[in-house]
C-alpha atoms as a PDB file:
ATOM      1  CA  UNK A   1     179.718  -7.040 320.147  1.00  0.00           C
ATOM      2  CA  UNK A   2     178.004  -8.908 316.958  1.00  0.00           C
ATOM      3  CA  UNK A   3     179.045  -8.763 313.603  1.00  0.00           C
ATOM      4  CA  UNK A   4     175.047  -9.999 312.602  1.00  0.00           C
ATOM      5  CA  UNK A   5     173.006 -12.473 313.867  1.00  0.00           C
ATOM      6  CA  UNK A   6     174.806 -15.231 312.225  1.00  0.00           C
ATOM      7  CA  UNK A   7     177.897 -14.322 314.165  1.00  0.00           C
ATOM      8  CA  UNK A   8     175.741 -14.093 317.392  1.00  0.00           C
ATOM      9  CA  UNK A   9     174.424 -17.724 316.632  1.00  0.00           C
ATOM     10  CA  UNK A  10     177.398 -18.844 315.999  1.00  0.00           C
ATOM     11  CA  UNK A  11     179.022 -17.494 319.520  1.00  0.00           C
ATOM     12  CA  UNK A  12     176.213 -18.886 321.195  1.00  0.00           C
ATOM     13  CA  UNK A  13     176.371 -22.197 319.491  1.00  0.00           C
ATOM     14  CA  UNK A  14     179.698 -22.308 320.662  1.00  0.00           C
ATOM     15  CA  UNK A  15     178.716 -21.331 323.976  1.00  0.00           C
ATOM     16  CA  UNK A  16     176.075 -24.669 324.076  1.00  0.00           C
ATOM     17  CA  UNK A  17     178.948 -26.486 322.973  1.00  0.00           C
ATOM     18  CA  UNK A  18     181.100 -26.125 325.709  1.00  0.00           C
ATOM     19  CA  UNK A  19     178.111 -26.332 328.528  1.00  0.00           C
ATOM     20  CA  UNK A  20     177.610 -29.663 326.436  1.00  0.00           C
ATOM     21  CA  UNK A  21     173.886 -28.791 326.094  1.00  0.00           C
ATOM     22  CA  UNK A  22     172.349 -30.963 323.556  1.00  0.00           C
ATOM     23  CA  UNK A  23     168.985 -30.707 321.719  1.00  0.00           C
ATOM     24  CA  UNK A  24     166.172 -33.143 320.021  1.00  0.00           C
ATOM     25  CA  UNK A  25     164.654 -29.719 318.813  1.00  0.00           C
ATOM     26  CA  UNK A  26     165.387 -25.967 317.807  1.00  0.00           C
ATOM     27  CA  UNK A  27     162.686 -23.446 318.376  1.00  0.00           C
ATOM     28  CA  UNK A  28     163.313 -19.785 317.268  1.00  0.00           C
ATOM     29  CA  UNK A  29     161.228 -17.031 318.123  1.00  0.00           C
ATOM     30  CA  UNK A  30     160.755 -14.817 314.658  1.00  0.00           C
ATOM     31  CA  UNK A  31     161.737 -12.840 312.705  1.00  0.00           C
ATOM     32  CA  UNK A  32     165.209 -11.887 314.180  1.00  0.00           C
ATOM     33  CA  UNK A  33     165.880 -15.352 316.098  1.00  0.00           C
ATOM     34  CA  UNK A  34     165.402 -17.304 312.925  1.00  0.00           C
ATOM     35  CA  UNK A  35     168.930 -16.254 311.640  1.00  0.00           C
ATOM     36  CA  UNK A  36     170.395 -17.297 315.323  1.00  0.00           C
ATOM     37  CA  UNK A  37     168.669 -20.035 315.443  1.00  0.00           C
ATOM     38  CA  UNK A  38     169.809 -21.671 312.366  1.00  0.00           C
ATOM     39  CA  UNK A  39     173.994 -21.270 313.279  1.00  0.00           C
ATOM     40  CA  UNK A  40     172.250 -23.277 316.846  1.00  0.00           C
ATOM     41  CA  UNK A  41     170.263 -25.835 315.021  1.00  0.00           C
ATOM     42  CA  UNK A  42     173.601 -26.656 312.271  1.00  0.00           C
ATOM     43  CA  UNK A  43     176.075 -27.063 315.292  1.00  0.00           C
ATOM     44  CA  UNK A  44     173.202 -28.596 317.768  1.00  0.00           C
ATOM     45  CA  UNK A  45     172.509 -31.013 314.421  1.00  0.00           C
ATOM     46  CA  UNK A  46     168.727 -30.466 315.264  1.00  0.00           C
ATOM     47  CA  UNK A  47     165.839 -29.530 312.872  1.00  0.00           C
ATOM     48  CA  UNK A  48     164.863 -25.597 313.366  1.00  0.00           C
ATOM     49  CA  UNK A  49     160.952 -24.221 314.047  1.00  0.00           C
ATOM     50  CA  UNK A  50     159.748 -22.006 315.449  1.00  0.00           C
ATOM     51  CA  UNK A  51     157.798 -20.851 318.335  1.00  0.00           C
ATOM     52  CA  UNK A  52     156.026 -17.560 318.272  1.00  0.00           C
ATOM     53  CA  UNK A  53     154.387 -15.152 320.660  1.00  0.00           C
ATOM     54  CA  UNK A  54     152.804 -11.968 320.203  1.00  0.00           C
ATOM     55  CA  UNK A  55     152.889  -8.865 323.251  1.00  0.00           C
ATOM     56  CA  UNK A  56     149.819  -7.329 324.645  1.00  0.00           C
ATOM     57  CA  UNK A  57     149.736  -3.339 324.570  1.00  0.00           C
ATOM     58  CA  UNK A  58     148.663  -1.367 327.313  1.00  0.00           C
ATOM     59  CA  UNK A  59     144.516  -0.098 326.790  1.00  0.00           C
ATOM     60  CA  UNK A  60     145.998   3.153 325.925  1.00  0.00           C
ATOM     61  CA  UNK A  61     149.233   2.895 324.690  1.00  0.00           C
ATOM     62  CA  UNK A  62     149.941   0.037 323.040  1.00  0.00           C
ATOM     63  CA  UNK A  63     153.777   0.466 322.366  1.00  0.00           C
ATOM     64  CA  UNK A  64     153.564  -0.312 325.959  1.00  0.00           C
ATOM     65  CA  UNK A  65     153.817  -3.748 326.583  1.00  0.00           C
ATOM     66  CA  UNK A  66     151.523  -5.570 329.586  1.00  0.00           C
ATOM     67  CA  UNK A  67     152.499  -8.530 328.293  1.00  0.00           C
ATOM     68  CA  UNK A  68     152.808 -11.340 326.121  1.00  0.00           C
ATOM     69  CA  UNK A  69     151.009 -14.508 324.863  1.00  0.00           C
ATOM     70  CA  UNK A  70     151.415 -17.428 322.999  1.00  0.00           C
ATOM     71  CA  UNK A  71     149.493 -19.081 319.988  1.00  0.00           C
ATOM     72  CA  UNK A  72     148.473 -21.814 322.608  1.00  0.00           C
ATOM     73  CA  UNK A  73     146.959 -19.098 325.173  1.00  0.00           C
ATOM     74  CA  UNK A  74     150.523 -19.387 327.271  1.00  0.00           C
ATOM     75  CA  UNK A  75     150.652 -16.124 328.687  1.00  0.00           C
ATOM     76  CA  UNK A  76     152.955 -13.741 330.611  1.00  0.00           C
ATOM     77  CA  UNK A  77     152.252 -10.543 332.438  1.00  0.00           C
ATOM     78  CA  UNK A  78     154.095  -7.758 333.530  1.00  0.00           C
ATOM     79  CA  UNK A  79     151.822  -7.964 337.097  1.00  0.00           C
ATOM     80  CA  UNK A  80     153.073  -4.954 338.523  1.00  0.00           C
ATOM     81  CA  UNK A  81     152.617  -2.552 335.620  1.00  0.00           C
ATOM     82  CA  UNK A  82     148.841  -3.967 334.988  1.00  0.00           C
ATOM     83  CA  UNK A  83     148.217  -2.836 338.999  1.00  0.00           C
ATOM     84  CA  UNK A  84     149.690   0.705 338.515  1.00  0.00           C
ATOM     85  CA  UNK A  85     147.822   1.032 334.851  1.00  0.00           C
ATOM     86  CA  UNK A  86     144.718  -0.561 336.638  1.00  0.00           C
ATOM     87  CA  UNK A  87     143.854  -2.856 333.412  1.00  0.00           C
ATOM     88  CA  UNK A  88     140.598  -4.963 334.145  1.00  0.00           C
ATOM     89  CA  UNK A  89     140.500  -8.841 333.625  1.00  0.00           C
ATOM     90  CA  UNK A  90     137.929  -7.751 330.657  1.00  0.00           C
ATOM     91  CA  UNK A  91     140.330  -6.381 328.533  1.00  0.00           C
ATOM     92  CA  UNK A  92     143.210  -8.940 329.534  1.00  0.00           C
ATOM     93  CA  UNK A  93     140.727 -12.014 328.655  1.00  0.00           C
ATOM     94  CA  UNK A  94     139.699 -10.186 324.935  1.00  0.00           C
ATOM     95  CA  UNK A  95     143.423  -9.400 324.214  1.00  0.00           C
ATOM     96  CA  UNK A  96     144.682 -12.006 325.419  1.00  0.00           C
ATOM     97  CA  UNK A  97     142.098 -14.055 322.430  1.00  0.00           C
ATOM     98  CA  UNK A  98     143.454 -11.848 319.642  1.00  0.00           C
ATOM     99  CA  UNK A  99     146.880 -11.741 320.138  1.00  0.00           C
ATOM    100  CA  UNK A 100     146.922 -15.405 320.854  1.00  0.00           C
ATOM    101  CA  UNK A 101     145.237 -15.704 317.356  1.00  0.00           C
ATOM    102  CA  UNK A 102     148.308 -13.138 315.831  1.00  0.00           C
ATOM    103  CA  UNK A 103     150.363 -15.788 317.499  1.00  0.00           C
ATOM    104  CA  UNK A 104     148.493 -18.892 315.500  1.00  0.00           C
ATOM    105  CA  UNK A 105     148.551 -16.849 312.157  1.00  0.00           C
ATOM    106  CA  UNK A 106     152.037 -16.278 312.163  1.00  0.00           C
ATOM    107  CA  UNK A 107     152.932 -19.874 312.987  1.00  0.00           C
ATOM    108  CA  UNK A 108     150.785 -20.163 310.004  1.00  0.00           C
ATOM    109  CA  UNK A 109     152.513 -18.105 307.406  1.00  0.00           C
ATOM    110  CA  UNK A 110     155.860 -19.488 308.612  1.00  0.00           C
ATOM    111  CA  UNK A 111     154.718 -22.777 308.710  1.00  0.00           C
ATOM    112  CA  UNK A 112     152.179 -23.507 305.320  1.00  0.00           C
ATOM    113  CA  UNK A 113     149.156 -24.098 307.461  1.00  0.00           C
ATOM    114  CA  UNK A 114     151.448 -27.258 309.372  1.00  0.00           C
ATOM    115  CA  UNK A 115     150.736 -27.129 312.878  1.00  0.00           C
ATOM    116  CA  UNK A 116     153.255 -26.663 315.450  1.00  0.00           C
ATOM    117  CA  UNK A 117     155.720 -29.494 315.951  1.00  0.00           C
ATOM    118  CA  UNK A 118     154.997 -31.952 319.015  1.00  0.00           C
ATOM    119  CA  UNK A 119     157.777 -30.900 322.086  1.00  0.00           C
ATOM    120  CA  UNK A 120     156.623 -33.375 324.747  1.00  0.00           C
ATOM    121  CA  UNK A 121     159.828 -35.545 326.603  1.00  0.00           C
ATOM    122  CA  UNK A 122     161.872 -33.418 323.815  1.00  0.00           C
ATOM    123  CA  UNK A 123     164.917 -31.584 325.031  1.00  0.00           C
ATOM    124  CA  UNK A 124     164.140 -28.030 323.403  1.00  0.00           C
ATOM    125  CA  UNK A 125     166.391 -24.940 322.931  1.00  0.00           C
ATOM    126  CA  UNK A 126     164.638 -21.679 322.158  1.00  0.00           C
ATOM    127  CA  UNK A 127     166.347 -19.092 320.649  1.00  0.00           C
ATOM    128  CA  UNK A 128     166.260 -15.334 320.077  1.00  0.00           C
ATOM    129  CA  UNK A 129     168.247 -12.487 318.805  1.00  0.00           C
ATOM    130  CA  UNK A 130     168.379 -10.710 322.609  1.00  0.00           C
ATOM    131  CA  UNK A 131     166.039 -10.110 325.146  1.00  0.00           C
ATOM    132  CA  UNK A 132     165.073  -6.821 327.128  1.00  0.00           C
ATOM    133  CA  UNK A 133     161.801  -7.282 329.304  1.00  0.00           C
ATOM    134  CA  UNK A 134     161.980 -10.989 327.993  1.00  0.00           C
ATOM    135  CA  UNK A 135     158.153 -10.393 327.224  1.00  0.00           C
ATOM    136  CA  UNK A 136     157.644 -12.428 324.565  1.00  0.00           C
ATOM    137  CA  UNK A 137     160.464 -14.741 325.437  1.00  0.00           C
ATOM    138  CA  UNK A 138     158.388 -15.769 328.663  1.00  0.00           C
ATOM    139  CA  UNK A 139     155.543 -16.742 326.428  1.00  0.00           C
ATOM    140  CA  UNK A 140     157.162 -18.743 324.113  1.00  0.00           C
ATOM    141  CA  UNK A 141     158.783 -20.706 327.077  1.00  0.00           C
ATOM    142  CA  UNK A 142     155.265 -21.365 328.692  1.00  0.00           C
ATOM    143  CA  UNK A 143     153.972 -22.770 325.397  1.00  0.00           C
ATOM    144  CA  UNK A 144     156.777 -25.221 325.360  1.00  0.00           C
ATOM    145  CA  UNK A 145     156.782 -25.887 328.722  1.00  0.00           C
ATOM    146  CA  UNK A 146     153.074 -26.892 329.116  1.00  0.00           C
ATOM    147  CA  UNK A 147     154.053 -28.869 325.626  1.00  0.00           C
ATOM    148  CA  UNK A 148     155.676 -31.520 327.945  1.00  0.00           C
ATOM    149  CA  UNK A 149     159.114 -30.723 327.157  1.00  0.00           C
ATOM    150  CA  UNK A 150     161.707 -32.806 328.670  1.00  0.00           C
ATOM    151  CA  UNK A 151     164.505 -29.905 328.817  1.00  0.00           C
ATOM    152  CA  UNK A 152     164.140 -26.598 327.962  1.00  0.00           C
ATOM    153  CA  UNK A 153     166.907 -24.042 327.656  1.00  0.00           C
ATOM    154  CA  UNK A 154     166.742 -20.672 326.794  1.00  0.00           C
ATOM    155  CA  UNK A 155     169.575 -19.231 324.575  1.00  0.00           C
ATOM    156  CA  UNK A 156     170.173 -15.792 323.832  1.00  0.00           C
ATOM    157  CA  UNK A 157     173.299 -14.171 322.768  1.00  0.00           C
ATOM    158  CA  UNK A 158     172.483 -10.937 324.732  1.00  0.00           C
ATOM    159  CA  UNK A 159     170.544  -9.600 327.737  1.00  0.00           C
ATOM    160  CA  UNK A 160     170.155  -7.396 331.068  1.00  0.00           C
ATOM    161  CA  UNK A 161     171.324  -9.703 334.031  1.00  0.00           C
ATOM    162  CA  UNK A 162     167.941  -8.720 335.385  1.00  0.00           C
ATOM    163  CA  UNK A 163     165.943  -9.958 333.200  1.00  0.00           C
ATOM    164  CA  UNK A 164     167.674 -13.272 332.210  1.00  0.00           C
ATOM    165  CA  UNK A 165     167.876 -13.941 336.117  1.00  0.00           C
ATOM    166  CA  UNK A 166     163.635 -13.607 335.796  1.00  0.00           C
ATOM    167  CA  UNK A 167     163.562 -15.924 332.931  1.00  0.00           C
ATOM    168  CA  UNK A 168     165.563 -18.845 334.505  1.00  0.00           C
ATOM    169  CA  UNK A 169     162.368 -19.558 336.780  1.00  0.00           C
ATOM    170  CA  UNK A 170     160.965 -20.189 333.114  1.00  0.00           C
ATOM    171  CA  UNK A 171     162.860 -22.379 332.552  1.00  0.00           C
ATOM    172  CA  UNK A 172     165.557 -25.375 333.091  1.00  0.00           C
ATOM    173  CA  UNK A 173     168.312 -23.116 331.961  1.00  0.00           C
ATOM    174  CA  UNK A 174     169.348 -19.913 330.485  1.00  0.00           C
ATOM    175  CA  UNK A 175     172.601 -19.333 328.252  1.00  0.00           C
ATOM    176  CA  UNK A 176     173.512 -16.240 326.871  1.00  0.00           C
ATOM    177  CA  UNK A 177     177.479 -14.890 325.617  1.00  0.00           C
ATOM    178  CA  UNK A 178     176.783 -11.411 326.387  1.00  0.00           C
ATOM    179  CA  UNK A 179     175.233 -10.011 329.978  1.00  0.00           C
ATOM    180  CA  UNK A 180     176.148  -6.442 330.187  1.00  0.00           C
ATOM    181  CA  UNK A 181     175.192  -4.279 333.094  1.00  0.00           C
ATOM    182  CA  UNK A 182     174.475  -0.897 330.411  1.00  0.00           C
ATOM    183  CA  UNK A 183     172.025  -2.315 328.314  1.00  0.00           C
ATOM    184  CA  UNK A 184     169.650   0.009 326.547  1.00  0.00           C
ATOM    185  CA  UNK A 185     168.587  -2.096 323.369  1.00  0.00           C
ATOM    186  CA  UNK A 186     169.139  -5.385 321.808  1.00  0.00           C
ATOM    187  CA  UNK A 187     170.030  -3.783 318.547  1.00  0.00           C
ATOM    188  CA  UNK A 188     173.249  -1.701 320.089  1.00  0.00           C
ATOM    189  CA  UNK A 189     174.731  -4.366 320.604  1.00  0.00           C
ATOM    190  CA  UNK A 190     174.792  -5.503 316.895  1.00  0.00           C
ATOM    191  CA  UNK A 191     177.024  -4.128 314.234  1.00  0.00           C
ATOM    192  CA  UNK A 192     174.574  -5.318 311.463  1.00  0.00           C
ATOM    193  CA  UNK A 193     170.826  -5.510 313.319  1.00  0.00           C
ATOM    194  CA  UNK A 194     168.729  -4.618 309.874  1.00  0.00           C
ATOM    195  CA  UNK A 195     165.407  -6.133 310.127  1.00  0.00           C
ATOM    196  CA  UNK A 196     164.795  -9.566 309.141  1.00  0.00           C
ATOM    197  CA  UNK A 197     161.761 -10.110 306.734  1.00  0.00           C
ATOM    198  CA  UNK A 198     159.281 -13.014 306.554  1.00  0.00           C
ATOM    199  CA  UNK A 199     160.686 -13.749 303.426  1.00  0.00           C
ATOM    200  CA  UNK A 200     164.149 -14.103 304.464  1.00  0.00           C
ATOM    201  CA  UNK A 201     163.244 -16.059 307.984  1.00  0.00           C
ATOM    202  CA  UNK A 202     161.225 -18.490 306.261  1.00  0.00           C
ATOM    203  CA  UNK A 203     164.247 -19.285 304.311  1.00  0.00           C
ATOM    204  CA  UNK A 204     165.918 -20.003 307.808  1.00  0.00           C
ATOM    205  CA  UNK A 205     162.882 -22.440 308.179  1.00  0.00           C
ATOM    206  CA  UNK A 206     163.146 -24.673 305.424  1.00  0.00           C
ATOM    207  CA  UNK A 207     166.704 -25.512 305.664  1.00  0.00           C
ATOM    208  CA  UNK A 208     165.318 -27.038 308.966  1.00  0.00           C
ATOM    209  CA  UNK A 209     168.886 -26.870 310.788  1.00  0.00           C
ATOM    210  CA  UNK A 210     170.969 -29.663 311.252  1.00  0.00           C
ATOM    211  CA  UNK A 211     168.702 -32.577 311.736  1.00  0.00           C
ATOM    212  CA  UNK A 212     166.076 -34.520 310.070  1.00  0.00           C
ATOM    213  CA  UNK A 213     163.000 -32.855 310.400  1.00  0.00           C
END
């Protein structure tokens, strides 16, 4: 469906384009939305950051995600799967500390120690490289939501119709060029999905998009 995720950014810039969305700010969740998020920022003519979240593992399986929470404490959780696992508030409130302070050190690295830009009355478009369970992507959203944001959209160039229905109560909008019924993962639907280092996103980062930063 995707060449790489410049292709996907560039489809979905396209897409934002003709749905005439515009943007004061471009916020891309790392590592793999940083390469999407740049085509957006260029075309949007927006400067390009990034907003990060990290998922919460279940107590005994942590590949298992319960959830998902921002460097601000902006959380998600998956509600039903925490009732059926039977996960006490306990360990919710400890993880929900440490991955909130991945969240911060990440920002961090990507950033040089600069704290997160200031989204209130902005018009914001997040961006990622897919979503599946949306996990993280629900975070991120709730961080820039509570920021004050004026508009936010969500922009994706794939997803399950499922869970990009979910996220629109996240949100003032969600656009993404691909919804396809069959969805397993976000890679299969890239010819060229290798993983994106921090080296290379942070590379995406200070070109800073489109606008003046």
């Amino acid at each position: 469906m995707f060449a790489d995720r410049e292709d996907a950014g560039r489809r979905l810039a396209d897409l934002l384009d003709e749905r005439e969305e515009t943007a004061d700010l471009v916020l891309a969740i790392p590592r793999g939305g940083l390469p999407v998020g740049g085509e957006v920022a260029d075309r949007l003519r927006a400067p390009l950051d990034v907003v990060v979240a990290s998922k919460v593992g279940a107590p005994d399986n942590p590949e298992l995600a319960v959830g998902a929470v921002a460097g601000d404490g902006s959380a998600w959780w998956n509600e039903d799967l925490l009732s059926y696992l039977d996960v006490g508030d306990d360990y919710l409130d400890r993880e929900r500390e440490r991955e909130a302070a991945a969240a911060r050190e990440k920002v961090s690295l990507y950033r040089g120690g600069d704290p997160l830009p200031d989204v209130a009355e902005k018009r914001v478009v997040v961006v990622d490289d897919g979503v599946a369970t949306g996990a993280t992507a629900r975070a991120c959203l709730r961080q820039v939501v509570a920021g004050g944001a004026e508009r936010v959209v969500l922009a994706v160039p794939v997803g399950p119709p499922n869970t990009l229905s979910e996220l629109e109560a996240e949100c003032d909008a969600v656009v993404a060029v691909e919804s396809p019924e069959a969805f397993g993962a976000v890679g299969a639907f890239y010819r060229d999905f290798a993983q994106v280092s921090d080296e290379e996103a942070a590379t995406y980062l200070r070109d800073g998009g489109g606008g003046a930063p």
